[in-house]
N, C-alpha and C. Protein backbone atom coordinates (compact mmCIF):
# COMPACT_ATOMS: atom_id res chain seq x y z
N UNK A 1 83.71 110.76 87.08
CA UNK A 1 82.70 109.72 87.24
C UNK A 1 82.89 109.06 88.60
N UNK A 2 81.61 109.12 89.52
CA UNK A 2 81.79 108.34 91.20
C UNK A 2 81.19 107.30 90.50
N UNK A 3 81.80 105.84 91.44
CA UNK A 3 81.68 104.21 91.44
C UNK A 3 80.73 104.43 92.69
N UNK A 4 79.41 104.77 92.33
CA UNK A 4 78.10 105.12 93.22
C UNK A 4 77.80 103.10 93.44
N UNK A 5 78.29 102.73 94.55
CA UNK A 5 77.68 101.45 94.70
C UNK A 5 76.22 101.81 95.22
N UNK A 6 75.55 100.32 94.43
CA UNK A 6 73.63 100.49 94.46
C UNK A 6 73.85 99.51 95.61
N UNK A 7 72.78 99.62 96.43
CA UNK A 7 72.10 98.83 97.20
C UNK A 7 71.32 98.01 96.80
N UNK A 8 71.50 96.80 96.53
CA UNK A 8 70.42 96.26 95.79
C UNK A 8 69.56 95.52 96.48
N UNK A 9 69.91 95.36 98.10
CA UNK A 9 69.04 94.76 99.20
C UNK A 9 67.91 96.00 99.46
N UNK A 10 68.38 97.33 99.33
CA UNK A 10 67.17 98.22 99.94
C UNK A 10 66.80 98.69 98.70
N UNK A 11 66.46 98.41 97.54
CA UNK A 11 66.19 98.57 96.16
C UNK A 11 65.02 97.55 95.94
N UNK A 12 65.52 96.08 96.38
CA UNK A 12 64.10 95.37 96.72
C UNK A 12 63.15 94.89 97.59
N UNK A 13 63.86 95.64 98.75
CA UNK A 13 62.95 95.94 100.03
C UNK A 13 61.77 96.64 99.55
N UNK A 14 62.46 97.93 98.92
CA UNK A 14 61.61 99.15 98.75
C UNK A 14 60.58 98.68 97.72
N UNK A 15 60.79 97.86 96.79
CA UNK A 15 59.74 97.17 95.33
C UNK A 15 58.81 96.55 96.18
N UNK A 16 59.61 95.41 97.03
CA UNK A 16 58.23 94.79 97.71
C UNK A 16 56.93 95.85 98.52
N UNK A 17 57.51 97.04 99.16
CA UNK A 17 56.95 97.74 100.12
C UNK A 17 56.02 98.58 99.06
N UNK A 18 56.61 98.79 98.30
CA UNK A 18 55.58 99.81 97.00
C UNK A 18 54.76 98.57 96.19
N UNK A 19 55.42 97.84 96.47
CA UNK A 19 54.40 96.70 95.75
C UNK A 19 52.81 96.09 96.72
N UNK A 20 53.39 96.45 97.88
CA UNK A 20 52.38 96.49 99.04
C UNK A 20 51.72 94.76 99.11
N UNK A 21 52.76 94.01 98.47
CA UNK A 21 51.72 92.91 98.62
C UNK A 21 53.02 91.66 98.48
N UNK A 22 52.71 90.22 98.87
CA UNK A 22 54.01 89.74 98.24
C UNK A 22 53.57 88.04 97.61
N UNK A 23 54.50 87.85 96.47
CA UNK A 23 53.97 86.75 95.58
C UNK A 23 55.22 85.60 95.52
N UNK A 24 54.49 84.27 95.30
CA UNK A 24 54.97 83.33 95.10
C UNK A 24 54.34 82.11 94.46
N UNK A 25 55.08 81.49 94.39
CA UNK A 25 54.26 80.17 93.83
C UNK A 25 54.88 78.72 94.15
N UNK A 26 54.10 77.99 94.50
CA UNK A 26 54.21 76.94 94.90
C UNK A 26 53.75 75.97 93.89
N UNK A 27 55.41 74.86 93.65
CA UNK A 27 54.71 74.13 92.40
C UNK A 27 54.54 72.47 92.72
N UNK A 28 54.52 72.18 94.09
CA UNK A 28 54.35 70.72 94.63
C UNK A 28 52.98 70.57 93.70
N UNK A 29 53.26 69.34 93.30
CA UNK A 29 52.13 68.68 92.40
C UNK A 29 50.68 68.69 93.51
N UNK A 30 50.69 68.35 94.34
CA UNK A 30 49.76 68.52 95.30
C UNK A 30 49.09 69.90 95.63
N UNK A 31 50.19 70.75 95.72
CA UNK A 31 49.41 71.94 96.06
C UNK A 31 48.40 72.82 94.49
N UNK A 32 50.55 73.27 93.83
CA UNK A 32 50.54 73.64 92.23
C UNK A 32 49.35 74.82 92.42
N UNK A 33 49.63 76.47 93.50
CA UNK A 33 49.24 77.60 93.68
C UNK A 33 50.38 78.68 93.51
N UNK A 34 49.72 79.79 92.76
CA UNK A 34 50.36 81.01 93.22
C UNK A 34 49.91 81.68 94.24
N UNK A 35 50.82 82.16 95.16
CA UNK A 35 49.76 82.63 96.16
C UNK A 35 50.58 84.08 96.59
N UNK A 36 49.50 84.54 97.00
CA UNK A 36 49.62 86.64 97.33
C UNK A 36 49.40 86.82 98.84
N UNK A 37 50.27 87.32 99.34
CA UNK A 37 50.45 87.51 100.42
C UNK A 37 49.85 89.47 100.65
N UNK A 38 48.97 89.79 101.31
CA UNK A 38 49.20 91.37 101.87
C UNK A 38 48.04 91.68 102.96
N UNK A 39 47.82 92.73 103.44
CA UNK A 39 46.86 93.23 104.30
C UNK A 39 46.07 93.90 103.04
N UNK A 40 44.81 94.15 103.54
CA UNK A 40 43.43 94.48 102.47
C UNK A 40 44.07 95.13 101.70
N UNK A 41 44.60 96.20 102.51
CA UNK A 41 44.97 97.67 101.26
C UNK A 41 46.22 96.61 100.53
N UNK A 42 46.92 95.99 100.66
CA UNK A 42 48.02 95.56 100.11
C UNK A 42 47.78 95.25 98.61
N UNK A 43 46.74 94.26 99.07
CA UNK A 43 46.06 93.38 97.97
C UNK A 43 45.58 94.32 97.28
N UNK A 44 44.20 94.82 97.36
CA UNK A 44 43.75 95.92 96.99
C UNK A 44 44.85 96.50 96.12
N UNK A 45 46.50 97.09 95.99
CA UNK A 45 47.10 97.41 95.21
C UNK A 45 47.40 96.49 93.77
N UNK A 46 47.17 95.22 93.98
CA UNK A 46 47.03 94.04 93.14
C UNK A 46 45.88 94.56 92.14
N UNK A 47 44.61 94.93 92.59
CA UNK A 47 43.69 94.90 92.23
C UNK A 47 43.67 96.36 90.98
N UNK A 48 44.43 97.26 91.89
CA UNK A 48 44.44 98.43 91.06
C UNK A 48 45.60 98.31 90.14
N UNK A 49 46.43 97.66 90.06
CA UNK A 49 47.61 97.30 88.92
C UNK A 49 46.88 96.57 87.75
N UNK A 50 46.08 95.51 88.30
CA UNK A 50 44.85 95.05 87.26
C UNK A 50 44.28 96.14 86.68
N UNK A 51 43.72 96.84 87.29
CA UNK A 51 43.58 97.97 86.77
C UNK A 51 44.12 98.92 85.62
N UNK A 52 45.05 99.23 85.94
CA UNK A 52 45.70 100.21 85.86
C UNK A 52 46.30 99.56 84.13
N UNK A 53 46.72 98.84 84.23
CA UNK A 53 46.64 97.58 82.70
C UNK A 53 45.68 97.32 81.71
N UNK A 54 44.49 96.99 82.51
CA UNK A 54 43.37 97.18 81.53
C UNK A 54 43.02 98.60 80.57
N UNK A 55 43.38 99.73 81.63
CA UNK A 55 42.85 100.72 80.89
C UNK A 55 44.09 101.58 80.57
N UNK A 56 45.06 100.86 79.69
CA UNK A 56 46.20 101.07 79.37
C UNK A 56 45.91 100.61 78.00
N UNK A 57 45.85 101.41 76.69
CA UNK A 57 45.41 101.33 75.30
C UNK A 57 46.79 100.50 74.60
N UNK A 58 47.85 100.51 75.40
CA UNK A 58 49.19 99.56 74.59
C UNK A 58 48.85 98.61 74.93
N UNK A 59 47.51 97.72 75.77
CA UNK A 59 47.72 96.12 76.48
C UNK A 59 46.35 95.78 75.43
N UNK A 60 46.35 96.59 74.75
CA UNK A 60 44.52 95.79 73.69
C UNK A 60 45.40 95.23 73.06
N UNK A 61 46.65 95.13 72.60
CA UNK A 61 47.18 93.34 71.10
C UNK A 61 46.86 92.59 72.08
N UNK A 62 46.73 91.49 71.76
CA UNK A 62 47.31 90.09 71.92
C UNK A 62 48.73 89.96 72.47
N UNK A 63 49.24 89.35 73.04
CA UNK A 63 50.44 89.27 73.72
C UNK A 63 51.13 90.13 74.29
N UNK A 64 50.72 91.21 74.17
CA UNK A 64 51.34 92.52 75.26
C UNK A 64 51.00 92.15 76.80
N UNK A 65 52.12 92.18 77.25
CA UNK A 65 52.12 91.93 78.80
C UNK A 65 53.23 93.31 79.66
N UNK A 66 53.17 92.77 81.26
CA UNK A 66 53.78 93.67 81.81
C UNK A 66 54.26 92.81 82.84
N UNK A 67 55.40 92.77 83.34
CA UNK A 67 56.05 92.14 84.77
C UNK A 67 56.08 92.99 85.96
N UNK A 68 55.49 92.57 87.30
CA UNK A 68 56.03 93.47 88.37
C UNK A 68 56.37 92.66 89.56
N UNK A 69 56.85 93.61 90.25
CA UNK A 69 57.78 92.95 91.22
C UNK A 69 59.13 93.22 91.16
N UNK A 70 59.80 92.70 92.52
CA UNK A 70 61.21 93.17 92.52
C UNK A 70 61.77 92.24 91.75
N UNK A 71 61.48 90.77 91.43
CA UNK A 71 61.74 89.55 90.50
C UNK A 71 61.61 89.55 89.22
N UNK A 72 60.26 90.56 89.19
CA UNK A 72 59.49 90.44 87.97
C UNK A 72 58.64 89.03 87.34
N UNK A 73 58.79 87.63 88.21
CA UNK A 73 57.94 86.70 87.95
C UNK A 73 56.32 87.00 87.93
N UNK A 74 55.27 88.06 88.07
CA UNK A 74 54.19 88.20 88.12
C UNK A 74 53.99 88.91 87.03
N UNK A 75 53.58 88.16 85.88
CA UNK A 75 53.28 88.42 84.68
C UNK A 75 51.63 88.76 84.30
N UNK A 76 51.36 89.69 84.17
CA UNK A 76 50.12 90.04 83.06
C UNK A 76 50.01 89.69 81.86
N UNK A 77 49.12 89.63 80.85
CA UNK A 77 49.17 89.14 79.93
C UNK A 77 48.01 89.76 79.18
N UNK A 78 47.76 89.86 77.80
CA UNK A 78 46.48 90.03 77.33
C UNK A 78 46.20 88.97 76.17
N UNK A 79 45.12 87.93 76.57
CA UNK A 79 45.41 86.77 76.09
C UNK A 79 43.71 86.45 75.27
N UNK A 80 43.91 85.40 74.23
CA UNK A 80 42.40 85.45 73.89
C UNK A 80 41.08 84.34 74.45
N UNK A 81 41.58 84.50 75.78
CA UNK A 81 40.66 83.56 76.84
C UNK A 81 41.38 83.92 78.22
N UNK A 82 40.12 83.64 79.19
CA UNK A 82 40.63 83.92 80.81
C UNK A 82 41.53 82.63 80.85
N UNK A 83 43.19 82.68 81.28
CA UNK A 83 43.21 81.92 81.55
C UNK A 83 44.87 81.97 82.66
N UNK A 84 44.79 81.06 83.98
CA UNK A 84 46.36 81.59 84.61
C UNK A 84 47.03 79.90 84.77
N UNK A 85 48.02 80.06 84.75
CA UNK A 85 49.45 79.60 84.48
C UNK A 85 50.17 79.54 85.52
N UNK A 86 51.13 78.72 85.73
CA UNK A 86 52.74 79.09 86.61
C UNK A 86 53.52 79.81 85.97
N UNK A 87 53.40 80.70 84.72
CA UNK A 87 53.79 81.66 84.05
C UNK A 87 53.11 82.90 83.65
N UNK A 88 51.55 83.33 83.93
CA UNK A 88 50.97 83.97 83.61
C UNK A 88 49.87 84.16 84.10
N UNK A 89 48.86 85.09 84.27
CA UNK A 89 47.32 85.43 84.25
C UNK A 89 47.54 86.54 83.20
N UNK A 90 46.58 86.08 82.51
CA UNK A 90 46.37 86.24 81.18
C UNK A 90 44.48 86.03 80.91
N UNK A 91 43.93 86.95 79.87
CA UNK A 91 42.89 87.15 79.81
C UNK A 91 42.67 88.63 78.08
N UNK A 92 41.46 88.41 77.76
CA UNK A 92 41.12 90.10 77.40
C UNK A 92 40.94 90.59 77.89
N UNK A 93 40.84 92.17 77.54
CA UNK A 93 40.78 93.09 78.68
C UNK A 93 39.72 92.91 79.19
N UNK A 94 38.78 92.17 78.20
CA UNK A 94 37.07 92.26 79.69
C UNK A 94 37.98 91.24 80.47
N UNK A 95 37.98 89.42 80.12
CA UNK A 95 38.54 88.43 80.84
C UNK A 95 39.42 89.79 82.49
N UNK A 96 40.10 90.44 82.30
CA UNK A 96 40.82 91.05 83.14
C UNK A 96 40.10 91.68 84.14
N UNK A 97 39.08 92.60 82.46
CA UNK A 97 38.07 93.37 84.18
C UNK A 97 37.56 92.28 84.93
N UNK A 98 36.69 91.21 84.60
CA UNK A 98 36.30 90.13 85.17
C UNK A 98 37.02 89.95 86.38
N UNK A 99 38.00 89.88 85.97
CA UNK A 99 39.22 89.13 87.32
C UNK A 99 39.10 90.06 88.04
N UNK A 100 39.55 91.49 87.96
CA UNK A 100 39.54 92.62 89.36
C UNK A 100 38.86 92.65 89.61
N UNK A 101 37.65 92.57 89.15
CA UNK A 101 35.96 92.38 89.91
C UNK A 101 35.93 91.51 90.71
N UNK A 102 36.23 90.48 90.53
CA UNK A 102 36.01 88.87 91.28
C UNK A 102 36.90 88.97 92.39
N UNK A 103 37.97 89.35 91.99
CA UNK A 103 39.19 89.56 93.54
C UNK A 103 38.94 91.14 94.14
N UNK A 104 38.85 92.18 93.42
CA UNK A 104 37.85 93.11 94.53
C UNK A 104 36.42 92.97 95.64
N UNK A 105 35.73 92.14 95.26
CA UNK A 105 34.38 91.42 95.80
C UNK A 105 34.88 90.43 96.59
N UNK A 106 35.63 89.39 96.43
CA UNK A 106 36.14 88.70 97.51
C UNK A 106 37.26 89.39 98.55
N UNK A 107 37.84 89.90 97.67
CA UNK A 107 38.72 90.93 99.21
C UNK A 107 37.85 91.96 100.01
N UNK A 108 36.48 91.76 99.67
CA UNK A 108 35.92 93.06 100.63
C UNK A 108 35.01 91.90 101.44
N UNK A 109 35.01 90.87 101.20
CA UNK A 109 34.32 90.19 101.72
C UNK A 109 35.33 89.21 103.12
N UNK A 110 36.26 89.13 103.08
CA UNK A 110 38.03 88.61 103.67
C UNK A 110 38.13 89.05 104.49
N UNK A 111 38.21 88.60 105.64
CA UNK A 111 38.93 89.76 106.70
C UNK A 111 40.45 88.67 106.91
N UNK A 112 41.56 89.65 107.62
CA UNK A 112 42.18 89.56 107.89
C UNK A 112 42.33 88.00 108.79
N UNK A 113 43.50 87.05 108.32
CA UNK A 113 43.25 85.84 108.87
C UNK A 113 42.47 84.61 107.90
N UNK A 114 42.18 84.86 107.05
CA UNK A 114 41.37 83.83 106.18
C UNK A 114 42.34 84.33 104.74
N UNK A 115 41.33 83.44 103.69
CA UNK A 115 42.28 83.25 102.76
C UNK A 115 41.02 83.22 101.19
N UNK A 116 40.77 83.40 100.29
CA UNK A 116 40.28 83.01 98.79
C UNK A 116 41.07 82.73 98.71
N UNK A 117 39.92 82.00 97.08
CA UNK A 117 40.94 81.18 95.65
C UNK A 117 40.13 81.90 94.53
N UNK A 118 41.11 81.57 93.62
CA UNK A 118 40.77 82.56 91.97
C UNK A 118 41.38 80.67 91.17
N UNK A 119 39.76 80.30 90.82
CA UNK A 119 40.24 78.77 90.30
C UNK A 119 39.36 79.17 88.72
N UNK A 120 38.20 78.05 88.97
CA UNK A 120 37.77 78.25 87.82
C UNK A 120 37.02 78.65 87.10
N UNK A 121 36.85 80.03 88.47
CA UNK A 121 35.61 80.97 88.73
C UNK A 121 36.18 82.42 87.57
N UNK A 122 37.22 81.70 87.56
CA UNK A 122 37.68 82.88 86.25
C UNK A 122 38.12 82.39 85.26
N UNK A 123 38.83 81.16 84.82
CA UNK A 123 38.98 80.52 83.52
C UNK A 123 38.85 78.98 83.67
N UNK A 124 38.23 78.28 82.50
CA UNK A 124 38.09 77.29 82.48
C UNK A 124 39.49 75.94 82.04
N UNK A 125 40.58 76.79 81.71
CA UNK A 125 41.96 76.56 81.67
C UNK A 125 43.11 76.67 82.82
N UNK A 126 42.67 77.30 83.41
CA UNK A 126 43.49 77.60 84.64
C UNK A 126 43.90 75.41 84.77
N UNK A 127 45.60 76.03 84.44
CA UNK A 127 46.52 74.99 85.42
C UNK A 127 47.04 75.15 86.79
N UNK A 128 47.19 76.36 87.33
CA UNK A 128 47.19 76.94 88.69
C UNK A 128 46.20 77.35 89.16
N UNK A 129 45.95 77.24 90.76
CA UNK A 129 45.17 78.32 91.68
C UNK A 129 45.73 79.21 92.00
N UNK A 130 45.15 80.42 91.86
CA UNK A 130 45.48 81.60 92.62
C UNK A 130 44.97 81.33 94.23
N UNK A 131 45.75 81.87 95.09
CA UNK A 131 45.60 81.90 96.42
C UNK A 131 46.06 83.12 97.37
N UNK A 132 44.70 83.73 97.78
CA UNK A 132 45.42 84.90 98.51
C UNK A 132 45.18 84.88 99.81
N UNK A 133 46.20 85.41 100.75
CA UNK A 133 46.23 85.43 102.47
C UNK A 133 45.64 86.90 102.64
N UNK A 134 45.17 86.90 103.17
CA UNK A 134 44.58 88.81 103.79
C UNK A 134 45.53 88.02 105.22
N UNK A 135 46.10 89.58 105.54
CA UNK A 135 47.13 89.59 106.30
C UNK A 135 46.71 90.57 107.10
N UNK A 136 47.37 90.46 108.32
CA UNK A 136 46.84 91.91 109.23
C UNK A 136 47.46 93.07 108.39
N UNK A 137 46.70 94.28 108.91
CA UNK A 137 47.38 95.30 108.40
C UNK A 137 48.67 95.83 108.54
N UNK A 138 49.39 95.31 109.62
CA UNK A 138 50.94 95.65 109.69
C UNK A 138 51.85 94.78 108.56
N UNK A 139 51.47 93.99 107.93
CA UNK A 139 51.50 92.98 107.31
C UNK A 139 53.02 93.79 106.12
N UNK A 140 54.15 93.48 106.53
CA UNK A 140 55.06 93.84 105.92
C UNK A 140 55.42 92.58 104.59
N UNK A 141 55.12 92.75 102.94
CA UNK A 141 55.78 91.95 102.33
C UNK A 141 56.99 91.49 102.04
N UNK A 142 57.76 92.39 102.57
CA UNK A 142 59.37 91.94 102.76
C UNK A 142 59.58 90.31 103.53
N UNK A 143 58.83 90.67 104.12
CA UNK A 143 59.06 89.80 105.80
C UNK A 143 58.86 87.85 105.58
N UNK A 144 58.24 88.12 103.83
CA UNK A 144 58.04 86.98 103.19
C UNK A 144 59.23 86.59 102.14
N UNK A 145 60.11 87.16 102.12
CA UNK A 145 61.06 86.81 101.00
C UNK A 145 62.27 86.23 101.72
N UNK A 146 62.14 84.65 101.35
CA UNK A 146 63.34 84.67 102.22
C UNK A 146 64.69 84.72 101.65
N UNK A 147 65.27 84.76 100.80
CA UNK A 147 66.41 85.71 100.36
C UNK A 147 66.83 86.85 101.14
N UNK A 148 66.02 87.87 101.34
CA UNK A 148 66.33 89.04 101.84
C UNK A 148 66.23 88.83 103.53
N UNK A 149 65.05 87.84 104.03
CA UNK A 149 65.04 87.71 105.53
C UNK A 149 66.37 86.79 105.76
N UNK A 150 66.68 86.24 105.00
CA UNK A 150 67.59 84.85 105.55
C UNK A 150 68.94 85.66 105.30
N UNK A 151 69.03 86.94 104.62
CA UNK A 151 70.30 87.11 104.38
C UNK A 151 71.54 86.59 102.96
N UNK A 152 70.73 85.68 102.74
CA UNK A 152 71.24 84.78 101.18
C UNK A 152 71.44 86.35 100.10
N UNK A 153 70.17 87.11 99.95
CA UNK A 153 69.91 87.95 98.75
C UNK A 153 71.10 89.07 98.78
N UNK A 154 71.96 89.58 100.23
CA UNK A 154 73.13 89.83 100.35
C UNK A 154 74.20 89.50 100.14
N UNK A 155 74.41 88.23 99.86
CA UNK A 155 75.68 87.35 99.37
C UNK A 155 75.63 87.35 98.19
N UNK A 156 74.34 86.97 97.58
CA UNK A 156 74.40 86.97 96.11
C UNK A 156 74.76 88.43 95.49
N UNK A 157 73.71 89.28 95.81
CA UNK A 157 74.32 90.89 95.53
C UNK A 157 75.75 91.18 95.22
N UNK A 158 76.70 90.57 96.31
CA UNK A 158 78.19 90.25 96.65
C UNK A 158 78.64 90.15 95.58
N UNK A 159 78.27 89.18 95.15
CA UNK A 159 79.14 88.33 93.81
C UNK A 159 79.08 89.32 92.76
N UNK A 160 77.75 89.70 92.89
CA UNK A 160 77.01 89.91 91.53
C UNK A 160 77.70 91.45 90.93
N UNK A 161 78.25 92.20 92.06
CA UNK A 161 79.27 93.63 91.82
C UNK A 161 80.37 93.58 91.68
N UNK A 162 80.87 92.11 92.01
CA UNK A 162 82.59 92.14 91.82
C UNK A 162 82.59 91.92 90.71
């Protein structure tokens, strides 16, 4: 048996980069957004994960969800009303198609440098805004995490193998 040490800095480099897009949330009472960082196509991968969920026959219960990300804080949900959270976007599967529709149509409408919101144009519950940046196309999501830019997400790694 080899003691194969993982990389766990280029493990979530690589999630963000296949993830093509990058997420956070901001919970200052003032602001209180999640917001998505990517270039068109980035986002656009957002859009097709929506996707890709909806027409996934295990997400028709009620409470079946899916996490992605290198964190896994970006939660799906299949819920019985449109509605998003600082824990969730959540919807039925129409509520869902709804949503990729609404953020496909505004991302083709976005250019690079400006910004949408996903408020209450998709649920009438929404306690968060969604907020997305269209980013130039070189637009690396790594380059937003600061754990991994600042070097912190290496120290912790540290600990976390001894």
């Amino acid at each position: 048996m080899t003691d194969k040490k993982i990389d766990i800095d280029k493990m979530m480099i690589d999630e963000w980069r296949q993830l093509g897009f990058y997420y956070d949330r901001d919970d200052r009472i003032d602001i209180n957004q999640c917001r998505f960082y990517g270039s068109k196509k980035g986002l656009q991968n957002f859009v097709s994960l929506l996707d890709k969920y909806i027409n996934n026959p295990a997400n028709d219960t009620l409470s079946e969800h899916e996490h992605y990300g290198p964190y896994s804080y970006l939660k799906v949900m299949t819920w019985n009303k449109p509605t998003i959270t600082a824990d969730y976007i959540a919807g039925t599967i129409q509520d869902l198609k709804k949503l990729k529709n609404l953020i496909s149509e505004k991302l083709q409408k976005t250019e690079a440098g400006q910004t949408f919101n996903i408020e209450k144009d998709y649920g009438q519950d929404n306690t968060i805004t969604v907020k997305f940046f269209v980013m130039a196309d070189n637009f690396d999501p790594v380059s937003m995490d600061e754990l991994i830019v600042s070097g912190r997400q290496e120290i912790v790694n540290q600990s976390l193998q001894k």
